[in-house]
Protein backbone atom coordinates (compact mmCIF):
# COMPACT_ATOMS: atom_id res chain seq x y z
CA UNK A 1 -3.97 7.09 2.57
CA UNK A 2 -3.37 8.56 -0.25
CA UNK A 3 -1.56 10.78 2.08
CA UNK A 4 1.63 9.75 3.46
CA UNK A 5 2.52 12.93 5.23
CA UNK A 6 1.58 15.11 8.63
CA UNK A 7 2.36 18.73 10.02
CA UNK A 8 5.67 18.45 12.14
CA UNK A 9 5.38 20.70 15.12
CA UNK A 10 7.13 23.39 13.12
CA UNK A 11 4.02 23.08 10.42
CA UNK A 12 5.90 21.55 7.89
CA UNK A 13 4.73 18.59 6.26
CA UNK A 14 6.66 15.73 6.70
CA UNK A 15 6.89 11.88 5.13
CA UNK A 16 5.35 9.34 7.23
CA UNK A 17 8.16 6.62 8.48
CA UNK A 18 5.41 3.21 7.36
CA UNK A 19 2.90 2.76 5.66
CA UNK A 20 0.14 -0.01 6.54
CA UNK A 21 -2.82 -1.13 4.59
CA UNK A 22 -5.24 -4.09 4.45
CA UNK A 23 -5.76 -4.12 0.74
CA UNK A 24 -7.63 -7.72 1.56
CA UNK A 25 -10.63 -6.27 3.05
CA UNK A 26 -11.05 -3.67 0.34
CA UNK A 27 -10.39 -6.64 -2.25
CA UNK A 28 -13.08 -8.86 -0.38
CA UNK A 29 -15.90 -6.07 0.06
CA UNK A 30 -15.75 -3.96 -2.82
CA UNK A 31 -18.47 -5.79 -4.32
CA UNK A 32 -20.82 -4.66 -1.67
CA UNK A 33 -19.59 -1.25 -1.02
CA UNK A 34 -18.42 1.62 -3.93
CA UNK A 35 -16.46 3.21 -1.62
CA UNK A 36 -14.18 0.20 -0.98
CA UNK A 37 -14.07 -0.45 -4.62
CA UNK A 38 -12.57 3.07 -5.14
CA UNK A 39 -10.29 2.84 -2.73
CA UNK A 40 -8.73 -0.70 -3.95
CA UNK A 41 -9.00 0.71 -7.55
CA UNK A 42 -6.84 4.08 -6.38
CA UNK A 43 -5.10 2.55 -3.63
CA UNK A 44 -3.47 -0.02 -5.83
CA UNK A 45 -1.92 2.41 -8.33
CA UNK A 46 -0.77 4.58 -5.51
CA UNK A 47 1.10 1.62 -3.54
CA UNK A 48 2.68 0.27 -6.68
CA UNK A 49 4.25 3.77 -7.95
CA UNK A 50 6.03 4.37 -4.34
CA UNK A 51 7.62 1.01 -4.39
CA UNK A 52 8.99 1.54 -7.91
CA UNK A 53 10.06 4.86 -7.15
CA UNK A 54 11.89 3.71 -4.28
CA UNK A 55 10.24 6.30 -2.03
CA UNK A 56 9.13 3.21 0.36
CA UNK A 57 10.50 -0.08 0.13
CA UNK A 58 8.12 -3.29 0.53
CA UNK A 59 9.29 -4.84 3.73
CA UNK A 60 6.60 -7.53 4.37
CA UNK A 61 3.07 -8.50 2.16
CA UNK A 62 1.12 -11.14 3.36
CA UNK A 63 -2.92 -12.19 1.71
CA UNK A 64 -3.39 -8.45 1.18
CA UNK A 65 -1.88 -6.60 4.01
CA UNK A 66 0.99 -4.45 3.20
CA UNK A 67 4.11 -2.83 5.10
CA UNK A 68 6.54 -0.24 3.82
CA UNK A 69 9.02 1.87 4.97
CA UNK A 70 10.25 4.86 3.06
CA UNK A 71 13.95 5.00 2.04
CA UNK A 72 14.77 0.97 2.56
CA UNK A 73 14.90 -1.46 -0.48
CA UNK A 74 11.87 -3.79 -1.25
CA UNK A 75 12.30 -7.34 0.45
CA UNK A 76 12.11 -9.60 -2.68
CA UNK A 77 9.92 -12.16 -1.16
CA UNK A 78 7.40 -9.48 -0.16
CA UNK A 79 7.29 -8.03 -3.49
CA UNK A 80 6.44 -11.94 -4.82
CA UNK A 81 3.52 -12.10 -2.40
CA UNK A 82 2.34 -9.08 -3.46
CA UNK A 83 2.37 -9.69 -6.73
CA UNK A 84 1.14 -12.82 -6.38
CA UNK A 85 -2.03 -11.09 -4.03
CA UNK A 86 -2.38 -8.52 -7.31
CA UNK A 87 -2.61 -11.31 -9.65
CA UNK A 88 -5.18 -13.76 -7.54
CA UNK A 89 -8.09 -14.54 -9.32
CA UNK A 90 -10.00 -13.92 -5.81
CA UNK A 91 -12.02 -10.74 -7.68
């Protein structure tokens, strides 16, 4: 991240199929390190505007970590863990 595509073998870019990210490491050392703290700060924003575009559906979210898969539909109880990660008073 923040990009989500690659080169096919033709040279055109192409959407990745998932997405993975351990937002719960960034979350837990961004205090120590600036560069973590960025990422968590832009990585955030980023995750959050491809689920509500509908670009990548949520399909799992558990303490931080984070799956998607582009063109599926959120899974509603991953979307409440991850909103429930965003909101945790952890910081």
């Amino acid at each position: 991240m923040p990009r989500i595509d690659y080169l096919s073998d033709e040279g055109q870019p192409q959407a990745v199929d998932y997405i993975a990210a351990d937002f719960w490491r960034l979350r837990r050392y961004q205090v120590a390190f600036g560069r973590d703290r960025d990422r968590y700060e832009t990585f955030i924003p980023f995750i959050n505007s491809l689920i509500e575009s509908g670009q990548y559906g949520l399909v799992d979210a558990r303490d931080g970590l984070v799956l998607l898969h582009q063109g599926v539909p959120s899974d509603p109880a991953a979307l409440s863990n991850w909103y429930t990660f965003l909101t945790d008073d952890e910081t």
